[in-house]
C-alpha atoms as a PDB file:
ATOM      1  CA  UNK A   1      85.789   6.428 -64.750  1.00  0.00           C
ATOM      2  CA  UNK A   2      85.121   5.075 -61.178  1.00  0.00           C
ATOM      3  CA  UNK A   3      87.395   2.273 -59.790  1.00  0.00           C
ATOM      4  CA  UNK A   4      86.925  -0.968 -58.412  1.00  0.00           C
ATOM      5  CA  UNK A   5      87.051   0.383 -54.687  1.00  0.00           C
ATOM      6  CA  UNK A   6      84.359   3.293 -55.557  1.00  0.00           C
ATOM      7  CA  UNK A   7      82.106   0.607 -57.003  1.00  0.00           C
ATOM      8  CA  UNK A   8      82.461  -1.653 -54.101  1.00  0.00           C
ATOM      9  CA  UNK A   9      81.622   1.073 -51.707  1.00  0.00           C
ATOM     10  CA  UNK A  10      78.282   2.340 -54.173  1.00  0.00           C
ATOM     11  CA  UNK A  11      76.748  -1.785 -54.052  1.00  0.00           C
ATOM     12  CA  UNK A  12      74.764  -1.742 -50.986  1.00  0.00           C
ATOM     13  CA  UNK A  13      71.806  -4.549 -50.876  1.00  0.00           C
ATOM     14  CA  UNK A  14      68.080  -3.116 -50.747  1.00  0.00           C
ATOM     15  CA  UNK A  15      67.753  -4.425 -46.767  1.00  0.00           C
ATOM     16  CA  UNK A  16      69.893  -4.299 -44.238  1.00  0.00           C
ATOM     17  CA  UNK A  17      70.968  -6.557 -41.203  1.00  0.00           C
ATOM     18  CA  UNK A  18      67.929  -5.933 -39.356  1.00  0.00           C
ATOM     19  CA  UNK A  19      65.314  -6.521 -42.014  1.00  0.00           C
ATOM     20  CA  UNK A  20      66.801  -9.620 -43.075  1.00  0.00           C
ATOM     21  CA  UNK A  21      66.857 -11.093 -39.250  1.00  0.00           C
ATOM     22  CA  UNK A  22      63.286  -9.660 -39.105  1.00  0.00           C
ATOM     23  CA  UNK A  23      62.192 -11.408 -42.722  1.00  0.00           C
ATOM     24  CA  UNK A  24      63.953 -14.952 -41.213  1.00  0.00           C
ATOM     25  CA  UNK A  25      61.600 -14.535 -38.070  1.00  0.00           C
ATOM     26  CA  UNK A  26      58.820 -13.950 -40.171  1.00  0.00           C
ATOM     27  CA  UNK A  27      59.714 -16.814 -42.610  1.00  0.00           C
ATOM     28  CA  UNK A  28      60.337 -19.402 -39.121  1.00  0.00           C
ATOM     29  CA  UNK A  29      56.193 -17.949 -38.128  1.00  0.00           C
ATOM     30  CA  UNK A  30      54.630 -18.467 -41.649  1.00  0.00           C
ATOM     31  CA  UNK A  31      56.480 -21.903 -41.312  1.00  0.00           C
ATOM     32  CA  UNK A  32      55.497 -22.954 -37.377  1.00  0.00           C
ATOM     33  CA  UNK A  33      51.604 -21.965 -38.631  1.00  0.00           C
ATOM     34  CA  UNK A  34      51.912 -24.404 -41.542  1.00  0.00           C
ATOM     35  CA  UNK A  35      53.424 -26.637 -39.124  1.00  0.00           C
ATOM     36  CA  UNK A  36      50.696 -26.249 -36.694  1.00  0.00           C
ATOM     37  CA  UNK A  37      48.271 -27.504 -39.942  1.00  0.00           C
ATOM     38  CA  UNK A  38      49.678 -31.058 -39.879  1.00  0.00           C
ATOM     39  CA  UNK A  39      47.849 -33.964 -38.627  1.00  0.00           C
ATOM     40  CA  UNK A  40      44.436 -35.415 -38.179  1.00  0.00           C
ATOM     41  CA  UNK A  41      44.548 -37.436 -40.404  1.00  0.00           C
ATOM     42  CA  UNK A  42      43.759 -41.579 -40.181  1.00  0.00           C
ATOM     43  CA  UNK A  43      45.069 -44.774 -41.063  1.00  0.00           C
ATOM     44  CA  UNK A  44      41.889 -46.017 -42.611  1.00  0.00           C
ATOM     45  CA  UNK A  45      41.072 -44.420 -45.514  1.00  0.00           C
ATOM     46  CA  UNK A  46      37.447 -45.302 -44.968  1.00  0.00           C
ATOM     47  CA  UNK A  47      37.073 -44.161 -41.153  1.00  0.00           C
ATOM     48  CA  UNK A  48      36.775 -40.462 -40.419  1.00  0.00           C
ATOM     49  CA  UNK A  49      38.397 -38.536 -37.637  1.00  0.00           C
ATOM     50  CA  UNK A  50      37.073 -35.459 -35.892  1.00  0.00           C
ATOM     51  CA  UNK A  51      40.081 -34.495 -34.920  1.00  0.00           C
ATOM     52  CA  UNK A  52      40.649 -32.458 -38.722  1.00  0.00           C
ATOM     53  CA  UNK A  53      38.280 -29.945 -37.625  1.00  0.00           C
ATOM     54  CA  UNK A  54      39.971 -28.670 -33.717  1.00  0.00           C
ATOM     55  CA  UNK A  55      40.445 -25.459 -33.105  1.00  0.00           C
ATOM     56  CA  UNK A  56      44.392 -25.716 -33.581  1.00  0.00           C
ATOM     57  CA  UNK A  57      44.032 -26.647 -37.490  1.00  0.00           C
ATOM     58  CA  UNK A  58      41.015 -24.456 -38.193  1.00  0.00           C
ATOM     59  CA  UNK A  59      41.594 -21.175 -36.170  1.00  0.00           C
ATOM     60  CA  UNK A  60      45.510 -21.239 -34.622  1.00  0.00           C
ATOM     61  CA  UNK A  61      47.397 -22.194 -37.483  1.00  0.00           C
ATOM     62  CA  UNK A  62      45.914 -19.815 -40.258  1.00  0.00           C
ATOM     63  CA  UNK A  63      46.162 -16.715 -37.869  1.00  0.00           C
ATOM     64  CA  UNK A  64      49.598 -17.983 -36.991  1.00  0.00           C
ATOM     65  CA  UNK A  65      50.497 -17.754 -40.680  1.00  0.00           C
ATOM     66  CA  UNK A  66      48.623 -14.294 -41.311  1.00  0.00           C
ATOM     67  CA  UNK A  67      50.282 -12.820 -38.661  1.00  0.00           C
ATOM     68  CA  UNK A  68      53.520 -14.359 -40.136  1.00  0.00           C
ATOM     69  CA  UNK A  69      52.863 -12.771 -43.560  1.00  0.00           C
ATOM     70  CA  UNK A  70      51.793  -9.577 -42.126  1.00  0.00           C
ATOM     71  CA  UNK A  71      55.245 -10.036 -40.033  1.00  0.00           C
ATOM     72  CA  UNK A  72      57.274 -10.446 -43.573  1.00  0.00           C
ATOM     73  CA  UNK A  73      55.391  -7.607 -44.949  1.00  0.00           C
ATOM     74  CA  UNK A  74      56.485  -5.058 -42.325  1.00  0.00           C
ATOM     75  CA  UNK A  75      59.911  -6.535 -42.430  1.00  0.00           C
ATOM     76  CA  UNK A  76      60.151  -5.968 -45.911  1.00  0.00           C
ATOM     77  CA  UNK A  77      59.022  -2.153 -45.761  1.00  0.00           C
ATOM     78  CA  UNK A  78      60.871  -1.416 -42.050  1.00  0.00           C
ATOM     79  CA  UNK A  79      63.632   1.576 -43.472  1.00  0.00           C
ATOM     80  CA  UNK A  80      66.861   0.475 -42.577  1.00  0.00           C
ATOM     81  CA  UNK A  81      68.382   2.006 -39.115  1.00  0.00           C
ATOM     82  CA  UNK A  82      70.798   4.699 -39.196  1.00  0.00           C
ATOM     83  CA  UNK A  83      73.584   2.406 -37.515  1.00  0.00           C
ATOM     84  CA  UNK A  84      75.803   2.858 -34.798  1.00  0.00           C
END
Protein backbone atom coordinates (compact mmCIF):
# COMPACT_ATOMS: atom_id res chain seq x y z
CA UNK A 1 0.00 0.00 0.00
CA UNK A 2 1.73 3.28 -1.12
CA UNK A 3 1.85 6.26 1.34
CA UNK A 4 0.89 9.68 1.28
CA UNK A 5 4.53 10.90 0.31
CA UNK A 6 4.74 8.17 -2.69
CA UNK A 7 1.41 9.48 -3.95
CA UNK A 8 2.42 13.03 -3.76
CA UNK A 9 5.55 12.38 -5.66
CA UNK A 10 3.41 9.99 -8.58
CA UNK A 11 0.66 13.37 -9.19
CA UNK A 12 2.41 15.29 -11.75
CA UNK A 13 -0.02 17.68 -13.99
CA UNK A 14 -0.22 16.77 -17.88
CA UNK A 15 1.95 20.25 -18.77
CA UNK A 16 4.59 21.63 -17.31
CA UNK A 17 5.91 25.23 -16.46
CA UNK A 18 6.76 25.99 -19.89
CA UNK A 19 3.61 24.91 -21.68
CA UNK A 20 1.47 26.65 -19.38
CA UNK A 21 3.54 30.16 -19.84
CA UNK A 22 3.40 29.25 -23.58
CA UNK A 23 -0.68 28.45 -23.46
CA UNK A 24 -1.05 32.10 -21.36
CA UNK A 25 0.86 33.79 -24.37
CA UNK A 26 -1.23 32.14 -26.69
CA UNK A 27 -4.47 32.87 -24.70
CA UNK A 28 -3.12 37.03 -24.31
CA UNK A 29 -2.78 36.64 -28.78
CA UNK A 30 -6.22 34.95 -29.40
CA UNK A 31 -7.39 37.80 -26.98
CA UNK A 32 -5.31 41.08 -28.54
CA UNK A 33 -6.86 39.67 -32.19
CA UNK A 34 -10.39 39.79 -30.75
CA UNK A 35 -9.38 42.98 -29.36
CA UNK A 36 -8.14 44.27 -32.57
CA UNK A 37 -12.06 43.35 -33.91
CA UNK A 38 -13.64 46.14 -31.82
CA UNK A 39 -14.92 49.27 -33.22
CA UNK A 40 -16.44 50.81 -36.26
CA UNK A 41 -19.26 51.04 -35.24
CA UNK A 42 -21.72 54.47 -35.16
CA UNK A 43 -23.84 56.40 -33.04
CA UNK A 44 -26.69 56.54 -35.47
CA UNK A 45 -28.22 53.53 -35.96
CA UNK A 46 -29.41 54.70 -39.34
CA UNK A 47 -25.96 56.15 -40.77
CA UNK A 48 -23.36 53.70 -42.00
CA UNK A 49 -19.65 53.83 -41.47
CA UNK A 50 -16.95 52.52 -43.76
CA UNK A 51 -14.75 52.25 -41.31
CA UNK A 52 -16.29 48.29 -40.38
CA UNK A 53 -14.72 47.06 -43.41
CA UNK A 54 -10.51 48.40 -42.91
CA UNK A 55 -8.05 46.22 -43.28
CA UNK A 56 -7.37 45.99 -39.36
CA UNK A 57 -10.98 44.34 -38.66
CA UNK A 58 -11.16 42.29 -41.85
CA UNK A 59 -7.56 40.92 -42.43
CA UNK A 60 -5.24 41.78 -39.02
CA UNK A 61 -7.39 40.71 -36.40
CA UNK A 62 -8.57 37.18 -37.72
CA UNK A 63 -4.90 36.19 -38.66
CA UNK A 64 -3.92 37.61 -35.31
CA UNK A 65 -6.32 35.13 -33.70
CA UNK A 66 -5.37 32.08 -36.08
CA UNK A 67 -2.01 32.49 -35.39
CA UNK A 68 -3.04 32.68 -31.66
CA UNK A 69 -4.92 29.35 -31.88
CA UNK A 70 -2.31 27.75 -33.89
CA UNK A 71 0.05 29.27 -30.96
CA UNK A 72 -2.26 27.34 -28.17
CA UNK A 73 -2.23 24.33 -30.27
CA UNK A 74 1.56 23.89 -30.34
CA UNK A 75 1.66 24.87 -26.74
CA UNK A 76 -0.58 22.27 -25.87
CA UNK A 77 1.39 19.40 -27.79
CA UNK A 78 5.19 21.03 -26.99
CA UNK A 79 6.67 17.69 -24.69
CA UNK A 80 7.69 18.99 -21.57
CA UNK A 81 11.66 19.86 -21.20
CA UNK A 82 13.88 17.60 -19.45
CA UNK A 83 14.67 20.33 -16.68
CA UNK A 84 17.66 21.57 -15.25
Amino acid sequence: MATNTENKEEQRFALGKENLRLLMIGFLIVIVGFLLMIGGGSSDPYVFNKEIFNFQRITLSPIVVMFGFVFVIYAIMKKPGSGK
